[in-house]
PDBML (XML) file of the C-alpha atoms, coordinates in Angstrom:
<?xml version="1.0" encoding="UTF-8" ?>
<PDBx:datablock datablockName="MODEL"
   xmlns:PDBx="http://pdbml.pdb.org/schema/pdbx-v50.xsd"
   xmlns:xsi="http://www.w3.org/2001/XMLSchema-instance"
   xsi:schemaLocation="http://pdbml.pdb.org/schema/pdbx-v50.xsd pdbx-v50.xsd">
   <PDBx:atom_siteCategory>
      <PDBx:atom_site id="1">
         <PDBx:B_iso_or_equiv>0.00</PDBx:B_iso_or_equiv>
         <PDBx:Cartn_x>176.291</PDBx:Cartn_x>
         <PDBx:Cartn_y>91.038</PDBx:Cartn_y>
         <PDBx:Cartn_z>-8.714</PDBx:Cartn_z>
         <PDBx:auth_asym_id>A</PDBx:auth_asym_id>
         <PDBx:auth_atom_id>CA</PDBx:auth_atom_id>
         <PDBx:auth_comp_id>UNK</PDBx:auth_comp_id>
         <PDBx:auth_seq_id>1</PDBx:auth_seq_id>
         <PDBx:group_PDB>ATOM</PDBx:group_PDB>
         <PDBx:label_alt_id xsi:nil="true" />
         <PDBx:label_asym_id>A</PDBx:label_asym_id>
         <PDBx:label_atom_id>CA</PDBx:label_atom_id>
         <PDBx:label_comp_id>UNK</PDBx:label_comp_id>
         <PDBx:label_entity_id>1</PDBx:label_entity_id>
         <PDBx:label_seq_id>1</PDBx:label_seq_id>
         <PDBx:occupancy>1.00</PDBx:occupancy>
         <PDBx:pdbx_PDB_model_num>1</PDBx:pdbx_PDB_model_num>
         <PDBx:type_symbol>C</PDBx:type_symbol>
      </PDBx:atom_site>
      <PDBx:atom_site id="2">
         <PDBx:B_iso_or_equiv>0.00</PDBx:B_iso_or_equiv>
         <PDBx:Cartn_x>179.102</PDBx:Cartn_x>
         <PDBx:Cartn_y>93.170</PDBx:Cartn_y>
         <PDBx:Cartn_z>-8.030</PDBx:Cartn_z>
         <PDBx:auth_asym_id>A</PDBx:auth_asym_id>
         <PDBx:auth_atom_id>CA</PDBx:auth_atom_id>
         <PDBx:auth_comp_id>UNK</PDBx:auth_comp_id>
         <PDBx:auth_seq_id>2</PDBx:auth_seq_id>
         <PDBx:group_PDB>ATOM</PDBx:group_PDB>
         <PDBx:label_alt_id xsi:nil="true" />
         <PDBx:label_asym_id>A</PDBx:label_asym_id>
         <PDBx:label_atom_id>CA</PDBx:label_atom_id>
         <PDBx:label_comp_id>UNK</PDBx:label_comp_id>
         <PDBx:label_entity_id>1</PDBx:label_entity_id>
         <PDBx:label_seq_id>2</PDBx:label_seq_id>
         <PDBx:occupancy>1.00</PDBx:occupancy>
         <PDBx:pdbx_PDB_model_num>1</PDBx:pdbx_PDB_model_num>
         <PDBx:type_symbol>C</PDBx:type_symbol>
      </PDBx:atom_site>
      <PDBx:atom_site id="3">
         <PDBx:B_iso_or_equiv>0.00</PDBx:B_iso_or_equiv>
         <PDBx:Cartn_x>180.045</PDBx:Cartn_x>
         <PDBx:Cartn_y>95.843</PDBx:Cartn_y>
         <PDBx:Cartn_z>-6.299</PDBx:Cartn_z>
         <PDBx:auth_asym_id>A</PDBx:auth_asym_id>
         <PDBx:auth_atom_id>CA</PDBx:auth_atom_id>
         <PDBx:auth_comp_id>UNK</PDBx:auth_comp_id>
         <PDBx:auth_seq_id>3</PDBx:auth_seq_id>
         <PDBx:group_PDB>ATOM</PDBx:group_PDB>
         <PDBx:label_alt_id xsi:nil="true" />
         <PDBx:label_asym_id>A</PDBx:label_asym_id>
         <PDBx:label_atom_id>CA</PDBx:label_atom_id>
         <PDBx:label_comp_id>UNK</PDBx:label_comp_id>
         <PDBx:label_entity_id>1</PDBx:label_entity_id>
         <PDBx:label_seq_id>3</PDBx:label_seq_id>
         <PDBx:occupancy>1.00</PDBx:occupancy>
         <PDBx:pdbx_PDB_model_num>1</PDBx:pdbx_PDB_model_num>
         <PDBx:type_symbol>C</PDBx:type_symbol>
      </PDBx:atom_site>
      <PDBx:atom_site id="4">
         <PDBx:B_iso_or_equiv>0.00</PDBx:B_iso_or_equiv>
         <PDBx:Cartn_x>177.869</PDBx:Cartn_x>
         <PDBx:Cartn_y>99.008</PDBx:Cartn_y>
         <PDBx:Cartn_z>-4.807</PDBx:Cartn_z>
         <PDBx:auth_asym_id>A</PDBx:auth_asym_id>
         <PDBx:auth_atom_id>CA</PDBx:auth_atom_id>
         <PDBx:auth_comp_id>UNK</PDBx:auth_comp_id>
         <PDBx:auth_seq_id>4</PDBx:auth_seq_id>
         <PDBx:group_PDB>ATOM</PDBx:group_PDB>
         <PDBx:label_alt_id xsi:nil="true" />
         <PDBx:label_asym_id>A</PDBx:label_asym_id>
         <PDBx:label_atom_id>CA</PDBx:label_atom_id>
         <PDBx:label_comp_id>UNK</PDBx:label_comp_id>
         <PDBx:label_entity_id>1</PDBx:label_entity_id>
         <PDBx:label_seq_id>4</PDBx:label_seq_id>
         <PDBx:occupancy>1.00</PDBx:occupancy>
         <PDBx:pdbx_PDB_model_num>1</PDBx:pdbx_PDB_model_num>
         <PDBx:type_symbol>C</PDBx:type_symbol>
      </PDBx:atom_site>
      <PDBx:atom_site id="5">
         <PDBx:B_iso_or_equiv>0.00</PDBx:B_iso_or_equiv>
         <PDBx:Cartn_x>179.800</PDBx:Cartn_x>
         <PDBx:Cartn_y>101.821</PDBx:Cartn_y>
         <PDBx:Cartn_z>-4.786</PDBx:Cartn_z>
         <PDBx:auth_asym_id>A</PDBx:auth_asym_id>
         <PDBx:auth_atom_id>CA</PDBx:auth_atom_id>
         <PDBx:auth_comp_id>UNK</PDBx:auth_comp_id>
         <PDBx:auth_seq_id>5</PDBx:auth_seq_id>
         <PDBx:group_PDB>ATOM</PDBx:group_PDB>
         <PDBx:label_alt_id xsi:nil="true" />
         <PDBx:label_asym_id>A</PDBx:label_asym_id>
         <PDBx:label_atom_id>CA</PDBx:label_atom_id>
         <PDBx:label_comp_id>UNK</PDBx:label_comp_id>
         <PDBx:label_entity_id>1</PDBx:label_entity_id>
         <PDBx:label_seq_id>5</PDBx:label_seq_id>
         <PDBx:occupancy>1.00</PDBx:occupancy>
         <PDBx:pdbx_PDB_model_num>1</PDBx:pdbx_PDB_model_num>
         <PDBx:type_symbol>C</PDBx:type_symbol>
      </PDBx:atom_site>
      <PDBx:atom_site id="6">
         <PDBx:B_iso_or_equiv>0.00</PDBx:B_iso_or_equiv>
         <PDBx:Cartn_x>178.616</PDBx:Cartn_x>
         <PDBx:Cartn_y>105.132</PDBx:Cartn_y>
         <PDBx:Cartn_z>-3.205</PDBx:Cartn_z>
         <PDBx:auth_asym_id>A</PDBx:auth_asym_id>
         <PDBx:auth_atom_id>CA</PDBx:auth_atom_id>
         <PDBx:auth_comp_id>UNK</PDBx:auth_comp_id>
         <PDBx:auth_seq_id>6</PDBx:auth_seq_id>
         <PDBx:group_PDB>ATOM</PDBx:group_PDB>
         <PDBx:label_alt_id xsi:nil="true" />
         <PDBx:label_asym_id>A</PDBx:label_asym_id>
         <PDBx:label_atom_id>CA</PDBx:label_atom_id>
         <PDBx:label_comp_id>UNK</PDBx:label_comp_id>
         <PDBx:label_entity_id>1</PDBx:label_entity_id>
         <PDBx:label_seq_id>6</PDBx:label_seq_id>
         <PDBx:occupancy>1.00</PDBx:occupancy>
         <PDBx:pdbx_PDB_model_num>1</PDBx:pdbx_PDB_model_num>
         <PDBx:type_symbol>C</PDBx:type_symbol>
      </PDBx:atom_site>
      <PDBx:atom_site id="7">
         <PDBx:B_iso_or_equiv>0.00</PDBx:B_iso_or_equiv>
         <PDBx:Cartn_x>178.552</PDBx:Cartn_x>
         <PDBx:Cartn_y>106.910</PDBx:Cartn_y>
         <PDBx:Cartn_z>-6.336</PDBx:Cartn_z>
         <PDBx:auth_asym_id>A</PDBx:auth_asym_id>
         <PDBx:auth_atom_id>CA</PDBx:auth_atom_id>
         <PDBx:auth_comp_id>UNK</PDBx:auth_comp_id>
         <PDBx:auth_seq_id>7</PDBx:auth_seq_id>
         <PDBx:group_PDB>ATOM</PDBx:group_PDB>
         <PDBx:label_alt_id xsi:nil="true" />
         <PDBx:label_asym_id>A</PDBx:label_asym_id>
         <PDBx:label_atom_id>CA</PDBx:label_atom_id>
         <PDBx:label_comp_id>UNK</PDBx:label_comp_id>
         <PDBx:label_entity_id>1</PDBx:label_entity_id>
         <PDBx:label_seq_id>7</PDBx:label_seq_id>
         <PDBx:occupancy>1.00</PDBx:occupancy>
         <PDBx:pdbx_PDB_model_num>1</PDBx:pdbx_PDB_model_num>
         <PDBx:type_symbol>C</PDBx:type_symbol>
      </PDBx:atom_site>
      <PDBx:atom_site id="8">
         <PDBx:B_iso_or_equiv>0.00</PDBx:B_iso_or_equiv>
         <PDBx:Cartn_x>176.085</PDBx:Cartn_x>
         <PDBx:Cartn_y>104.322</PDBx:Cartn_y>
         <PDBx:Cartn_z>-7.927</PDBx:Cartn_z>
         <PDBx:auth_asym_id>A</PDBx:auth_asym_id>
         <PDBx:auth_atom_id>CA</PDBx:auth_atom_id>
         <PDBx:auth_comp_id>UNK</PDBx:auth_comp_id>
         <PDBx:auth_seq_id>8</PDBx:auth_seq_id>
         <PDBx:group_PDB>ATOM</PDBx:group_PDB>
         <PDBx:label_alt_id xsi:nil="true" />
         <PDBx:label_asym_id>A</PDBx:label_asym_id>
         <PDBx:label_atom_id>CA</PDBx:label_atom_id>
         <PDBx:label_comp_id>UNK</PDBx:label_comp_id>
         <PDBx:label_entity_id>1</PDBx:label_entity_id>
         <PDBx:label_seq_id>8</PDBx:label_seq_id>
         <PDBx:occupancy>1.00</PDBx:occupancy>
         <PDBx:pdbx_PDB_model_num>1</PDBx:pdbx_PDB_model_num>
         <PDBx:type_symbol>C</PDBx:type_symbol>
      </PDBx:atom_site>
      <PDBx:atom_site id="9">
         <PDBx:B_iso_or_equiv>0.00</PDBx:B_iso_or_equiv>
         <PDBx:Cartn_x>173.873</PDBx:Cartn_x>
         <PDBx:Cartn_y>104.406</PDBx:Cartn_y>
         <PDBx:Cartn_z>-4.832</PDBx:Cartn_z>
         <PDBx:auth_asym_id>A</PDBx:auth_asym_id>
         <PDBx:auth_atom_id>CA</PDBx:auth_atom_id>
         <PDBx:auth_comp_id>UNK</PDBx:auth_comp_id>
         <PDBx:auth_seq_id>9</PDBx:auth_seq_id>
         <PDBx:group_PDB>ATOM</PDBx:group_PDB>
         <PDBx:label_alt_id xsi:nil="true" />
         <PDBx:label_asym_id>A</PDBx:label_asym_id>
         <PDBx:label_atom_id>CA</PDBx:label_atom_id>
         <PDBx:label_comp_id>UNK</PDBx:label_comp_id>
         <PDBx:label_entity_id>1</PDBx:label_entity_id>
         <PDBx:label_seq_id>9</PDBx:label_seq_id>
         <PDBx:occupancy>1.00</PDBx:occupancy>
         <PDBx:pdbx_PDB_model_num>1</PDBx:pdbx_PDB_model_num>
         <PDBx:type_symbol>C</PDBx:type_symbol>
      </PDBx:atom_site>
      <PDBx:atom_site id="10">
         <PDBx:B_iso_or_equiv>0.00</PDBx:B_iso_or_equiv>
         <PDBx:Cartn_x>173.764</PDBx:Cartn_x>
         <PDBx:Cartn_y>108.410</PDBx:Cartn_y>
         <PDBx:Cartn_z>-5.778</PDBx:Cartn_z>
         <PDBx:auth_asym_id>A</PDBx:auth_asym_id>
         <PDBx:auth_atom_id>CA</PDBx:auth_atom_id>
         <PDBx:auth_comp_id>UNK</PDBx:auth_comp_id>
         <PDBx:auth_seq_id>10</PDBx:auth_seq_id>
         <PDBx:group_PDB>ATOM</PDBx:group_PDB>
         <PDBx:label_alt_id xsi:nil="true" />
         <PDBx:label_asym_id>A</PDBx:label_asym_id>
         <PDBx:label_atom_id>CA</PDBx:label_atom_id>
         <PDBx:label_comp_id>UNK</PDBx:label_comp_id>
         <PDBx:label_entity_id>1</PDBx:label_entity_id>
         <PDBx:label_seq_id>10</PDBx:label_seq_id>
         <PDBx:occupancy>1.00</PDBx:occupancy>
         <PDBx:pdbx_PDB_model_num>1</PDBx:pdbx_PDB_model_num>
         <PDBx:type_symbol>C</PDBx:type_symbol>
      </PDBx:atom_site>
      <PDBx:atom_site id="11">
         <PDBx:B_iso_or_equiv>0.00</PDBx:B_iso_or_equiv>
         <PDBx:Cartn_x>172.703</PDBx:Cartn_x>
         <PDBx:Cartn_y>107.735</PDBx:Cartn_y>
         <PDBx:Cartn_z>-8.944</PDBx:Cartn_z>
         <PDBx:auth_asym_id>A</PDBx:auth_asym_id>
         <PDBx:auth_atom_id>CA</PDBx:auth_atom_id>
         <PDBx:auth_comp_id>UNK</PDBx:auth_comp_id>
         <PDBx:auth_seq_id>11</PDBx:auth_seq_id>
         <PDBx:group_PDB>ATOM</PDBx:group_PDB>
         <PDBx:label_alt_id xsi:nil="true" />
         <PDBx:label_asym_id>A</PDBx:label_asym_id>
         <PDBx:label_atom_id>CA</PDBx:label_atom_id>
         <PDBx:label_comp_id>UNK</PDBx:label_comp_id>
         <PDBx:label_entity_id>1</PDBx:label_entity_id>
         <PDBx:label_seq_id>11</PDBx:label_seq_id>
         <PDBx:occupancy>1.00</PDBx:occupancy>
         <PDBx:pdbx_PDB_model_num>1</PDBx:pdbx_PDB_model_num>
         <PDBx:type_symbol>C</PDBx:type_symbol>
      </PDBx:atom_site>
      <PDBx:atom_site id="12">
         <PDBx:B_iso_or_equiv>0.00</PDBx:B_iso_or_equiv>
         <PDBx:Cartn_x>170.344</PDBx:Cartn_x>
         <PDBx:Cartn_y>105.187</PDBx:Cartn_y>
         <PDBx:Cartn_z>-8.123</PDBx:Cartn_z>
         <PDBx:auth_asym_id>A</PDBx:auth_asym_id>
         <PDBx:auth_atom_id>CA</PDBx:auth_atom_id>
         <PDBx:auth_comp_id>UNK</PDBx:auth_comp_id>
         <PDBx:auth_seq_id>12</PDBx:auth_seq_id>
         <PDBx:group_PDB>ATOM</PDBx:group_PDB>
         <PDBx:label_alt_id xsi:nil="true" />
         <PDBx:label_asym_id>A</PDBx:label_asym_id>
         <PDBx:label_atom_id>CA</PDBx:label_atom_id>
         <PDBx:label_comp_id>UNK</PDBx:label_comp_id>
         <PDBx:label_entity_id>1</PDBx:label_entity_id>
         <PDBx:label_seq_id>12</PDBx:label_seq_id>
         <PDBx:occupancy>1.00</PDBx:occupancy>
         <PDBx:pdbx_PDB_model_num>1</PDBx:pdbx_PDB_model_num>
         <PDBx:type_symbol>C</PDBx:type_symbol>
      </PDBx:atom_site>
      <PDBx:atom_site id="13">
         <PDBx:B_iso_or_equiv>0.00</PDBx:B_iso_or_equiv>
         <PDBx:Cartn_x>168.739</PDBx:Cartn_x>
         <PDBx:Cartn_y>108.043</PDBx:Cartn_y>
         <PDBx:Cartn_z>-5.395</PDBx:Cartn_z>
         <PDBx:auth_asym_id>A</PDBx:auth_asym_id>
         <PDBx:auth_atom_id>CA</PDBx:auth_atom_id>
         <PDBx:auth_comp_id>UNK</PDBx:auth_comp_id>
         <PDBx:auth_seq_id>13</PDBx:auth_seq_id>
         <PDBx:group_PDB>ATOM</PDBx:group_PDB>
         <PDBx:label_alt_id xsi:nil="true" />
         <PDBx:label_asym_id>A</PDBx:label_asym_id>
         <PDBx:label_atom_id>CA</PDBx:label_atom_id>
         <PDBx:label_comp_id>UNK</PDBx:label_comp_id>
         <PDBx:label_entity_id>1</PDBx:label_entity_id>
         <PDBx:label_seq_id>13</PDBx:label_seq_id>
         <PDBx:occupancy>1.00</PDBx:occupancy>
         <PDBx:pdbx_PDB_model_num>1</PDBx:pdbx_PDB_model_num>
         <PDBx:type_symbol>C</PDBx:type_symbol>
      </PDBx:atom_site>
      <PDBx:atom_site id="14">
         <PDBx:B_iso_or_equiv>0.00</PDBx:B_iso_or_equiv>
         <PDBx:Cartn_x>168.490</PDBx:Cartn_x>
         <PDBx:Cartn_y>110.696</PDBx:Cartn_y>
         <PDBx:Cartn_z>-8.063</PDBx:Cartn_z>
         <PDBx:auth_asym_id>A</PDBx:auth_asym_id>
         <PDBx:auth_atom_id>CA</PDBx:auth_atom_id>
         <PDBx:auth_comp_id>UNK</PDBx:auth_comp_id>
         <PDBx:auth_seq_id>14</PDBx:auth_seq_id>
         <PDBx:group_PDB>ATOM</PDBx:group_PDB>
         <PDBx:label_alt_id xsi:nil="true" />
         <PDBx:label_asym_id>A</PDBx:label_asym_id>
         <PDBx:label_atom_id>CA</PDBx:label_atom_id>
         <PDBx:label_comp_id>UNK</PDBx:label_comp_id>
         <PDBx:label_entity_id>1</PDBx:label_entity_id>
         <PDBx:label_seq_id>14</PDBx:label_seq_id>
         <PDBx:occupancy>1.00</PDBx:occupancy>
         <PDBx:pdbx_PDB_model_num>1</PDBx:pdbx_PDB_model_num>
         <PDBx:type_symbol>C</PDBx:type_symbol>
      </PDBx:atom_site>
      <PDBx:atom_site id="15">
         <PDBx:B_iso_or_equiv>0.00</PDBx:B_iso_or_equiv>
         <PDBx:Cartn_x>167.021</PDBx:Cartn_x>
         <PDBx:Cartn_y>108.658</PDBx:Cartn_y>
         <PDBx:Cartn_z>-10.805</PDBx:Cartn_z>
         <PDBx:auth_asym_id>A</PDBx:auth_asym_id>
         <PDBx:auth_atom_id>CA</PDBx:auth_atom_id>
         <PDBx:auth_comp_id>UNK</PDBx:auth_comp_id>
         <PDBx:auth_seq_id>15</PDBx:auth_seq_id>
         <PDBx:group_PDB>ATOM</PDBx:group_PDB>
         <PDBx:label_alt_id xsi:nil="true" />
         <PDBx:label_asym_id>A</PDBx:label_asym_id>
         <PDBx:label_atom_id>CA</PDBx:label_atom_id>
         <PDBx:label_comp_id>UNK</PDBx:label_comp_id>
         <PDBx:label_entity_id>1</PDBx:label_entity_id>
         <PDBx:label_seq_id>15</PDBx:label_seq_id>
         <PDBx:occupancy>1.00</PDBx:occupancy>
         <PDBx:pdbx_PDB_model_num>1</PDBx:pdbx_PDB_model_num>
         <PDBx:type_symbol>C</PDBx:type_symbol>
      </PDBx:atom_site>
      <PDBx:atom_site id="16">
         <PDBx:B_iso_or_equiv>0.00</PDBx:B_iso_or_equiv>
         <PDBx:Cartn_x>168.665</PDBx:Cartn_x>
         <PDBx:Cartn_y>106.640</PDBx:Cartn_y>
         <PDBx:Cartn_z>-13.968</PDBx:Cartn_z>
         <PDBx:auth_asym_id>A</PDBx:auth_asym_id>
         <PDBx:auth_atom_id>CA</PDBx:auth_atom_id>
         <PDBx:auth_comp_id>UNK</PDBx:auth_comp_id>
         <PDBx:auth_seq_id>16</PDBx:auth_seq_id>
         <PDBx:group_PDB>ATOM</PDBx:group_PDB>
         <PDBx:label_alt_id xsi:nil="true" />
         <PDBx:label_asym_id>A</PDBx:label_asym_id>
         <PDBx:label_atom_id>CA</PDBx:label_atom_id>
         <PDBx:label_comp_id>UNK</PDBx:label_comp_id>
         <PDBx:label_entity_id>1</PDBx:label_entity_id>
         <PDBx:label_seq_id>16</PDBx:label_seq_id>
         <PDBx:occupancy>1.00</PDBx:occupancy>
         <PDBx:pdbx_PDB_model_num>1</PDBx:pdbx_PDB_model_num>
         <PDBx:type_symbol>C</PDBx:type_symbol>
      </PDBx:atom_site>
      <PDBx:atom_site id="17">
         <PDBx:B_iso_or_equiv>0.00</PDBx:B_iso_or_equiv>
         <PDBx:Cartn_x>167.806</PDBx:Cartn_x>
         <PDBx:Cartn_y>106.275</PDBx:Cartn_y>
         <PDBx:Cartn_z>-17.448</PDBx:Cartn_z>
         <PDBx:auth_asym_id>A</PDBx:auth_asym_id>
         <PDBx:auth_atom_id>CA</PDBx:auth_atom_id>
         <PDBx:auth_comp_id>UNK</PDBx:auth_comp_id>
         <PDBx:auth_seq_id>17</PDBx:auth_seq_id>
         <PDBx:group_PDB>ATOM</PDBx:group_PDB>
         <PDBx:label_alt_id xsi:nil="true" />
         <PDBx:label_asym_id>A</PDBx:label_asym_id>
         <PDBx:label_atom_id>CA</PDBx:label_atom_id>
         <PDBx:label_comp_id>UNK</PDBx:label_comp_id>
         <PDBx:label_entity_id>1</PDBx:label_entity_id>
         <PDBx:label_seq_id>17</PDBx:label_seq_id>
         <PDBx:occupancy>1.00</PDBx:occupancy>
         <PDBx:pdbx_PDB_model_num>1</PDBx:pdbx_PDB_model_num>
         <PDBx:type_symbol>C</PDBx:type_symbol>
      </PDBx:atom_site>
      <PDBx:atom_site id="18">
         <PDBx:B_iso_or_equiv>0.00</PDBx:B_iso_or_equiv>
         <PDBx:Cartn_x>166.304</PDBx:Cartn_x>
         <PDBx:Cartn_y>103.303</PDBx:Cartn_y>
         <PDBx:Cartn_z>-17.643</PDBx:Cartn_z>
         <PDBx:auth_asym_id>A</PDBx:auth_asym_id>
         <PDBx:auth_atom_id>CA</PDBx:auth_atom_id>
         <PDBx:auth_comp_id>UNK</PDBx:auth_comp_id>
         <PDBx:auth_seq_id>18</PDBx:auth_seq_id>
         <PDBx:group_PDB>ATOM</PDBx:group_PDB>
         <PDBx:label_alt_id xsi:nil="true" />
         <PDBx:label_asym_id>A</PDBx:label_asym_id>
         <PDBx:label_atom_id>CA</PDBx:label_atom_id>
         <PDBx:label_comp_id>UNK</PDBx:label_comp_id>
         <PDBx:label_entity_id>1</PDBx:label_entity_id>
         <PDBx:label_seq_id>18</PDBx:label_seq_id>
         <PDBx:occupancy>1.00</PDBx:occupancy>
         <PDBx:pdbx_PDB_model_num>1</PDBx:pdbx_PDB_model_num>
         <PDBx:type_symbol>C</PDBx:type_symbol>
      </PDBx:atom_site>
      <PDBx:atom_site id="19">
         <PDBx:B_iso_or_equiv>0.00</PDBx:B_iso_or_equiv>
         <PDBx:Cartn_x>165.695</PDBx:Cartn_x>
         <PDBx:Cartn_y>102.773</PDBx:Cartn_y>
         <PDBx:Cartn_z>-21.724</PDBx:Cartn_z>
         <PDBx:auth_asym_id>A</PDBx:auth_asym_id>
         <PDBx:auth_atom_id>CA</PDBx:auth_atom_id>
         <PDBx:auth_comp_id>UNK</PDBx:auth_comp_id>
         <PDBx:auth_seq_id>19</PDBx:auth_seq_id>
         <PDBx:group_PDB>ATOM</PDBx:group_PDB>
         <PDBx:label_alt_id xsi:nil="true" />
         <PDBx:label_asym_id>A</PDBx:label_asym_id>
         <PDBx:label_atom_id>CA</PDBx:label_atom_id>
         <PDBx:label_comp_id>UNK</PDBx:label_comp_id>
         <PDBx:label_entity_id>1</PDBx:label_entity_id>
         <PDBx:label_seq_id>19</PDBx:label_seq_id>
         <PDBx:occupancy>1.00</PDBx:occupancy>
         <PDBx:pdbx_PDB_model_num>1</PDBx:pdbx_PDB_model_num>
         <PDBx:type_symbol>C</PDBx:type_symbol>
      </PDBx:atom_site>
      <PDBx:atom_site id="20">
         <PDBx:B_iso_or_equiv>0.00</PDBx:B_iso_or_equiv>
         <PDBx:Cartn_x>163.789</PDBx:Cartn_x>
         <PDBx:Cartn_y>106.174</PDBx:Cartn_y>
         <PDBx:Cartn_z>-22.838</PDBx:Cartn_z>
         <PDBx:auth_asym_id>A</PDBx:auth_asym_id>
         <PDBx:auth_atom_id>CA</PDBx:auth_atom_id>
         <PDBx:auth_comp_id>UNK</PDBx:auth_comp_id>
         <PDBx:auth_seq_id>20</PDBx:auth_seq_id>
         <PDBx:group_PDB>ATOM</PDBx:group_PDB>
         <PDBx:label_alt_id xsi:nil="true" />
         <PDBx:label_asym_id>A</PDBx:label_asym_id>
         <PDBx:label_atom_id>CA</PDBx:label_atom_id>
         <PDBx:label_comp_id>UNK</PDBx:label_comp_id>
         <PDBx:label_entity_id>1</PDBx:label_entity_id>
         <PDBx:label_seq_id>20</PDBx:label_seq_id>
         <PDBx:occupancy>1.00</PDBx:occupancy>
         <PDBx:pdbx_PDB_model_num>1</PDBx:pdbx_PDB_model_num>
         <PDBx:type_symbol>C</PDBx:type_symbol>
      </PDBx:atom_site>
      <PDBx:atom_site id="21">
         <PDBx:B_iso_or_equiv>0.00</PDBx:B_iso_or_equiv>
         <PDBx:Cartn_x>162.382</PDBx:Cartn_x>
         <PDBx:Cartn_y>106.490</PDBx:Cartn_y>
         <PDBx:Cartn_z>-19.646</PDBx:Cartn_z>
         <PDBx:auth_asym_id>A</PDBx:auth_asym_id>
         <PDBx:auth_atom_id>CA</PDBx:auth_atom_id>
         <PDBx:auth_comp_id>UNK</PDBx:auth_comp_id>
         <PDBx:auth_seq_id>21</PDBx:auth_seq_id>
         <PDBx:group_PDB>ATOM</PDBx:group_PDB>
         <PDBx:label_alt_id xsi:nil="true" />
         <PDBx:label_asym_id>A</PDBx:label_asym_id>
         <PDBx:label_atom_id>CA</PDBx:label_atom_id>
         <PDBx:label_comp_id>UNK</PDBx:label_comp_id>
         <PDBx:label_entity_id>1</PDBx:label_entity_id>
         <PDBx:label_seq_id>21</PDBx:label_seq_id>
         <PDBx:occupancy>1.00</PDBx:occupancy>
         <PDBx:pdbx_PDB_model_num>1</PDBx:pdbx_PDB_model_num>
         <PDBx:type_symbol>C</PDBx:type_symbol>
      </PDBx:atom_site>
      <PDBx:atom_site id="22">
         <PDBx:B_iso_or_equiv>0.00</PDBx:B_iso_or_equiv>
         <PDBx:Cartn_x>164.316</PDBx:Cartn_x>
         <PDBx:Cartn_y>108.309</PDBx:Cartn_y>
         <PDBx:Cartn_z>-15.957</PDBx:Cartn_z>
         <PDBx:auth_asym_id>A</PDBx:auth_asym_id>
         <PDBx:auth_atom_id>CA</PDBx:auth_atom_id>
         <PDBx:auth_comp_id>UNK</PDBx:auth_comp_id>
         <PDBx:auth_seq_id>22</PDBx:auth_seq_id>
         <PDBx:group_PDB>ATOM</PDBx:group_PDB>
         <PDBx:label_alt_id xsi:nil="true" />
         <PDBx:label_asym_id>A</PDBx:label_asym_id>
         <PDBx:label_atom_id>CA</PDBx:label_atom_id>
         <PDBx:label_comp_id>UNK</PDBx:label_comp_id>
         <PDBx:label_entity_id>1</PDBx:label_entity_id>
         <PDBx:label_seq_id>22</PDBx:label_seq_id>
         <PDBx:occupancy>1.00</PDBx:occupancy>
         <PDBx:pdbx_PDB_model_num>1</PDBx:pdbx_PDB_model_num>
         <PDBx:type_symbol>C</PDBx:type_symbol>
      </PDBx:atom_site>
      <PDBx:atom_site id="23">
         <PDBx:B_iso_or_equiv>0.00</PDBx:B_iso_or_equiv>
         <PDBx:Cartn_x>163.137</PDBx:Cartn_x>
         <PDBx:Cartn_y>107.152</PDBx:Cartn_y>
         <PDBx:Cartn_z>-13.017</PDBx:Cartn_z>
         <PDBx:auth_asym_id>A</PDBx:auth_asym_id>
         <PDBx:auth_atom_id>CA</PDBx:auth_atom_id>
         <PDBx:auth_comp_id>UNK</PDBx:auth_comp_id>
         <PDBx:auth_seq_id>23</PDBx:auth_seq_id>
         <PDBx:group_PDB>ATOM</PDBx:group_PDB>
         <PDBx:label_alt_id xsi:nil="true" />
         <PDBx:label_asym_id>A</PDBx:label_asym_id>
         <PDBx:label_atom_id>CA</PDBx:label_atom_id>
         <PDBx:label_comp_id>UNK</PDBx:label_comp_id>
         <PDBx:label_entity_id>1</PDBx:label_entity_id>
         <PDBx:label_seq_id>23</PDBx:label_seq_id>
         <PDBx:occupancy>1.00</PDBx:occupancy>
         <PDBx:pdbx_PDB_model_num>1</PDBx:pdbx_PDB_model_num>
         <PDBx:type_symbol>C</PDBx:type_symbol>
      </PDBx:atom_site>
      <PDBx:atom_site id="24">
         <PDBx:B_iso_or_equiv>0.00</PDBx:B_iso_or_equiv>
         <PDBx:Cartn_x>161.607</PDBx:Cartn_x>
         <PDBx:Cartn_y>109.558</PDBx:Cartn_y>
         <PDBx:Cartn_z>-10.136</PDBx:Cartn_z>
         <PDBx:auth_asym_id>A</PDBx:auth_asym_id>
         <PDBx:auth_atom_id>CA</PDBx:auth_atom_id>
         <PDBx:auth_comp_id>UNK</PDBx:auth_comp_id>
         <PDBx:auth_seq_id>24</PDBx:auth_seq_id>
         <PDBx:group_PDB>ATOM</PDBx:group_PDB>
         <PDBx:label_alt_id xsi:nil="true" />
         <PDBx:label_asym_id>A</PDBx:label_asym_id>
         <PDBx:label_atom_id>CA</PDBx:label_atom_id>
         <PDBx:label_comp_id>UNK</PDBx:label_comp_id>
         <PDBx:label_entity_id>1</PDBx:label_entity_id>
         <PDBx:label_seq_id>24</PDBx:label_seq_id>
         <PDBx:occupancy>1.00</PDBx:occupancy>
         <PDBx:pdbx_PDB_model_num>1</PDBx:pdbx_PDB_model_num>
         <PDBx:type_symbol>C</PDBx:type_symbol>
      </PDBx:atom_site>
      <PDBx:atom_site id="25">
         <PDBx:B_iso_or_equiv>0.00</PDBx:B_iso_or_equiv>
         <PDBx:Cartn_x>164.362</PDBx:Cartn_x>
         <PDBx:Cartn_y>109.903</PDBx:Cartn_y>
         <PDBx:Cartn_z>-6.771</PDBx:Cartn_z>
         <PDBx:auth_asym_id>A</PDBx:auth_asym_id>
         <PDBx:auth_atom_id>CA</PDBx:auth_atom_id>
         <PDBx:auth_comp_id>UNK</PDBx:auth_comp_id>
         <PDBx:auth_seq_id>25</PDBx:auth_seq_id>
         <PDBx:group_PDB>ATOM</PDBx:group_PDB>
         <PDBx:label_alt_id xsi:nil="true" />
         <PDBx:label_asym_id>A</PDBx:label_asym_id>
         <PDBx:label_atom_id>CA</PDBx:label_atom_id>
         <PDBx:label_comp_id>UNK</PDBx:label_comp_id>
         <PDBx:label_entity_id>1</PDBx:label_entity_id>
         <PDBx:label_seq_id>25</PDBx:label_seq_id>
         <PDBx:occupancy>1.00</PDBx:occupancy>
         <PDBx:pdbx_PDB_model_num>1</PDBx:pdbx_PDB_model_num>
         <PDBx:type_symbol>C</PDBx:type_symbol>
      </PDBx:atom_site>
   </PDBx:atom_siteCategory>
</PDBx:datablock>
């Protein structure tokens, strides 16, 4: 839902907190 912006897709590539836990790239 929503919009993708390029700034979430960079976030997304680097890795996001995901409860406790950041993901790998």
């Amino acid at each position: 839902a929503g919009v993708i912006s390029d700034t979430k897709l960079a976030k997304l590539r680097k890795g996001v907190d995901i409860g406790g836990f950041v993901t790998a790239p």
